[in-house]
C-alpha atoms as a PDB file:
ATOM      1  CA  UNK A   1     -34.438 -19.957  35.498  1.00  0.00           C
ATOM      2  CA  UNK A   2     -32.036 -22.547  34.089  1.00  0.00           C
ATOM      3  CA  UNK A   3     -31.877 -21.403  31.281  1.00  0.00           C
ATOM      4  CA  UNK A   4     -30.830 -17.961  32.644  1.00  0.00           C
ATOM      5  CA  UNK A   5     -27.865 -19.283  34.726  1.00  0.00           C
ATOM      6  CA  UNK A   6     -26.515 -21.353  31.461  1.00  0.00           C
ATOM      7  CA  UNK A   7     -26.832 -18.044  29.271  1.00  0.00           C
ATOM      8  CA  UNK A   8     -24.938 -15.978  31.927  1.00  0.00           C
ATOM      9  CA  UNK A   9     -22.511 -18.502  32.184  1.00  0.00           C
ATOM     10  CA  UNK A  10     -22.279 -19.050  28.374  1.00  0.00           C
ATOM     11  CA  UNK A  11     -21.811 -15.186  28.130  1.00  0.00           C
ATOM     12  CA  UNK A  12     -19.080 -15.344  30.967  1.00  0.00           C
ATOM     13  CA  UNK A  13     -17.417 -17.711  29.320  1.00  0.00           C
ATOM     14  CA  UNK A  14     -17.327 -16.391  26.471  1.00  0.00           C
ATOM     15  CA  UNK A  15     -15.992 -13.139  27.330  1.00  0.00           C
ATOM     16  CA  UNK A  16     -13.148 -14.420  29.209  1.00  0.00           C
ATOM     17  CA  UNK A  17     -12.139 -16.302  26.425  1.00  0.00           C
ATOM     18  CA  UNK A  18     -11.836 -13.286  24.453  1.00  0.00           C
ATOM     19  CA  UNK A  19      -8.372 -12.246  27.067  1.00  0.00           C
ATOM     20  CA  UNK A  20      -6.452 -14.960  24.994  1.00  0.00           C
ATOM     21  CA  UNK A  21      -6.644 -13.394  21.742  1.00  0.00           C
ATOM     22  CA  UNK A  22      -5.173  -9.855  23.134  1.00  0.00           C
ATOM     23  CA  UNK A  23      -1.667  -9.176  24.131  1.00  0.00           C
ATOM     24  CA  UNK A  24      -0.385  -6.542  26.694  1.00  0.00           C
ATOM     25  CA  UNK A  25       3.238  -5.566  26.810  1.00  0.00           C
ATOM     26  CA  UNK A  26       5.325  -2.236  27.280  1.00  0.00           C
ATOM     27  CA  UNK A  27       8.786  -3.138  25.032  1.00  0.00           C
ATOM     28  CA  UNK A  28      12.010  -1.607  25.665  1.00  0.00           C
ATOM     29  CA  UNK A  29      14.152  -1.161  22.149  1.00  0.00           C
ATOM     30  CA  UNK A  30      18.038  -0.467  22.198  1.00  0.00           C
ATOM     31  CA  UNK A  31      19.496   2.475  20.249  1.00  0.00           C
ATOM     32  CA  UNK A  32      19.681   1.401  16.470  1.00  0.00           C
ATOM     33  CA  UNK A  33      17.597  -1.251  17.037  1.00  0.00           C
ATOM     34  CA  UNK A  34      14.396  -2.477  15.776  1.00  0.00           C
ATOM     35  CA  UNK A  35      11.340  -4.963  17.605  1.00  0.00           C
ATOM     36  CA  UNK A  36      10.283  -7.119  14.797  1.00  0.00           C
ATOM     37  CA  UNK A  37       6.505  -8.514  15.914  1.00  0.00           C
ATOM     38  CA  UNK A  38       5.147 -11.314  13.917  1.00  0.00           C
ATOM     39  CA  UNK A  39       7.772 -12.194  11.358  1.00  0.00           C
ATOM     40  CA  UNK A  40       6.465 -15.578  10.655  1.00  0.00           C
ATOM     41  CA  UNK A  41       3.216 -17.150   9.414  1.00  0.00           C
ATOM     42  CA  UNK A  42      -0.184 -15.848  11.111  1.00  0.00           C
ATOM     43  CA  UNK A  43      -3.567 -14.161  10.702  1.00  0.00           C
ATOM     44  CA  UNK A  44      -4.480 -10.554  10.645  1.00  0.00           C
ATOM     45  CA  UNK A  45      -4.074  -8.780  13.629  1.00  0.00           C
ATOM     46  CA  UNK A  46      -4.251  -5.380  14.759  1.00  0.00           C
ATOM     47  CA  UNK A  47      -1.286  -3.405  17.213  1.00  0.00           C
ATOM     48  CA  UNK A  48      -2.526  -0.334  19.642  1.00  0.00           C
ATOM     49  CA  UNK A  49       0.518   1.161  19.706  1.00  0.00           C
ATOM     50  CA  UNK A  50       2.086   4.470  22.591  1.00  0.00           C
ATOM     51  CA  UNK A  51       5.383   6.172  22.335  1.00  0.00           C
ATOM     52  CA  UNK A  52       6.587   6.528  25.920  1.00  0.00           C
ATOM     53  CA  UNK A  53       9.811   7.689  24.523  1.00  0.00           C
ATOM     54  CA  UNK A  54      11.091  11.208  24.432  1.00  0.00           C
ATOM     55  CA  UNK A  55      12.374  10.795  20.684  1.00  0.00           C
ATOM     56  CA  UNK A  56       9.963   9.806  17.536  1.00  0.00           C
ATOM     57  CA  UNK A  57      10.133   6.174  16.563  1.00  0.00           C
ATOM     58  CA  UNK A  58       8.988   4.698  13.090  1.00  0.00           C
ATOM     59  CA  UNK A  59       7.076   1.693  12.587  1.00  0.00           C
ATOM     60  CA  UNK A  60       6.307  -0.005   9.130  1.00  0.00           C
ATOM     61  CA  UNK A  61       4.553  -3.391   7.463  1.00  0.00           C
ATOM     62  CA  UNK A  62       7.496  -6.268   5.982  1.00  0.00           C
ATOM     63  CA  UNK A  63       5.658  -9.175   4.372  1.00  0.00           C
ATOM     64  CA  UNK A  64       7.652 -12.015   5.743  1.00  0.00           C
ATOM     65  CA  UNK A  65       8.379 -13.097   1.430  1.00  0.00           C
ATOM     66  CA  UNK A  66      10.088  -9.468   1.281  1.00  0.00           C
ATOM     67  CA  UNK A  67       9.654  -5.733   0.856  1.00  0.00           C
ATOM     68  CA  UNK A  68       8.754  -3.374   3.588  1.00  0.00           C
ATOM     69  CA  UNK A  69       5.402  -0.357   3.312  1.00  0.00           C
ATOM     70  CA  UNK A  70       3.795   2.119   4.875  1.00  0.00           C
ATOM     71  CA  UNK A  71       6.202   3.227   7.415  1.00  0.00           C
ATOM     72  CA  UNK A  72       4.724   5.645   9.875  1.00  0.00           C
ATOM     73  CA  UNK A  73       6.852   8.101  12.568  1.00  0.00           C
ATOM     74  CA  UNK A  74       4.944   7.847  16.063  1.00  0.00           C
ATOM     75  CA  UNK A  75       6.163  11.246  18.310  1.00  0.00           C
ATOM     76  CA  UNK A  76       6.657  10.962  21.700  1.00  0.00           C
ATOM     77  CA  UNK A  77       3.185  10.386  23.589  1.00  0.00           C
ATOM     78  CA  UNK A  78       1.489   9.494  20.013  1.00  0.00           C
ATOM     79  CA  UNK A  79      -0.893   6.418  19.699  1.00  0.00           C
ATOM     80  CA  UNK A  80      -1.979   5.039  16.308  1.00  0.00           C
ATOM     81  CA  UNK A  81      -3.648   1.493  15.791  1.00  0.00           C
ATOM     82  CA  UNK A  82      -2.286  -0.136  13.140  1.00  0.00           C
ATOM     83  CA  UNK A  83      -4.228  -3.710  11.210  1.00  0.00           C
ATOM     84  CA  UNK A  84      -1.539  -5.617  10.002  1.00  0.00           C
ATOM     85  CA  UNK A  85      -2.218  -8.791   7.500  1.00  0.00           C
ATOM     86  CA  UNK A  86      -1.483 -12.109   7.399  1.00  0.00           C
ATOM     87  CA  UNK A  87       1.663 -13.052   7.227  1.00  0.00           C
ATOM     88  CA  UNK A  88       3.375  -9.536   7.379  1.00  0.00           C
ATOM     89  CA  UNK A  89       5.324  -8.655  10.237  1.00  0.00           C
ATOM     90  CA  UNK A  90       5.017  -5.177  12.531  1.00  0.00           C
ATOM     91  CA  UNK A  91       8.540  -3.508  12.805  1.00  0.00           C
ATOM     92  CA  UNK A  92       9.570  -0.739  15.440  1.00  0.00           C
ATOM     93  CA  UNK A  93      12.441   0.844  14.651  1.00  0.00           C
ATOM     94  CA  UNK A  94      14.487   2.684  17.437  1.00  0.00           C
ATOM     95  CA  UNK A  95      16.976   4.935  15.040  1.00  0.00           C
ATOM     96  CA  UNK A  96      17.730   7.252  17.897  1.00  0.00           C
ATOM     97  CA  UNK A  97      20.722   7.007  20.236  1.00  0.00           C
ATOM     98  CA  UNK A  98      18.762   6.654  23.081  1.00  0.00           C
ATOM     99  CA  UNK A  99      16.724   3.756  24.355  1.00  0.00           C
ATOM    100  CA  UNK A 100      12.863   3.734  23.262  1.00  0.00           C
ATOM    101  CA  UNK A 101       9.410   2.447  25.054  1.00  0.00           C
ATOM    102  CA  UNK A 102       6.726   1.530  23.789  1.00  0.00           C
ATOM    103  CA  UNK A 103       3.338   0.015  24.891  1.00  0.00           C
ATOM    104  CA  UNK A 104       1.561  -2.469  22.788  1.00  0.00           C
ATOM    105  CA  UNK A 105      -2.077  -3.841  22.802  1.00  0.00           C
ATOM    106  CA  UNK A 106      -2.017  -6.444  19.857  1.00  0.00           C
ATOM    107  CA  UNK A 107      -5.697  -7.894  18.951  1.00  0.00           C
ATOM    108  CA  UNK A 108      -6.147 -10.586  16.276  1.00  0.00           C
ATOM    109  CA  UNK A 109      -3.642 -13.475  15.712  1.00  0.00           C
ATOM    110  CA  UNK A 110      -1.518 -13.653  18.648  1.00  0.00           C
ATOM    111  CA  UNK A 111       0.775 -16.493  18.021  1.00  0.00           C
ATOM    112  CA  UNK A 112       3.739 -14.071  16.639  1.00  0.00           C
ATOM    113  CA  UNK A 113       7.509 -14.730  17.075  1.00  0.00           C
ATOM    114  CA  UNK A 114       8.940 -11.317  18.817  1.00  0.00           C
ATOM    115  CA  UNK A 115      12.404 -10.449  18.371  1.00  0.00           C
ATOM    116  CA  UNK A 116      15.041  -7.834  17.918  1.00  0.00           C
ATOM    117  CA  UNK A 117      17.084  -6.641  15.025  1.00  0.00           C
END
């Protein structure tokens, strides 16, 4: 019997550590402007990503020592999961002329700088 209350609580615990490597966050971009997630040093991690504007947004891989690749265009109400690797950061690019939204779930690495460009 003990050892069933220190396995449930081992398993509890466990899982509820598992909250602190996941981040939740809807992101509001400016017209012209790009959300630049993770452009410093890190693990892998992975981004959930939702358009929940009405205009299509681009997203693309820049390793933080240069260059830029494979740049996707998300349409409004499109989700795509993206893995991103170490030390590369996620960009969102907002080249409409209207504000964008988007709503991240980012698994992985968490400790990213956020910013705008």
């Amino acid at each position: 019997m003990k050892n069933l209350i220190i396995a449930s609580l081992l398993i509890l615990f466990t899982s509820s550590c598992s909250i602190f490597n996941s981040l939740y966050s809807t992101t509001t971009i400016k017209p012209k402007e790009s959300f630049v997630l993770g452009n410093n040093k890190h693990g892998k991690f992975s981004v959930k990503i939702r358009n929940l504007s009405t205009n299509t947004i681009q997203v693309h891989s820049a390793p933080i020592n240069g260059g830029n690749h494979s740049f996707i265009d998300i349409k409004p109400n499109e989700s795509i999961k993206v893995k991103v690797g170490r030390n590369t950061a996620f960009v969102i690019a907002n080249d409409s002329n209207q504000n964008a939204s988007v709503s991240l779930v980012v698994k992985g690495d968490v400790g990213l700088s956020m910013g705008y460009k």
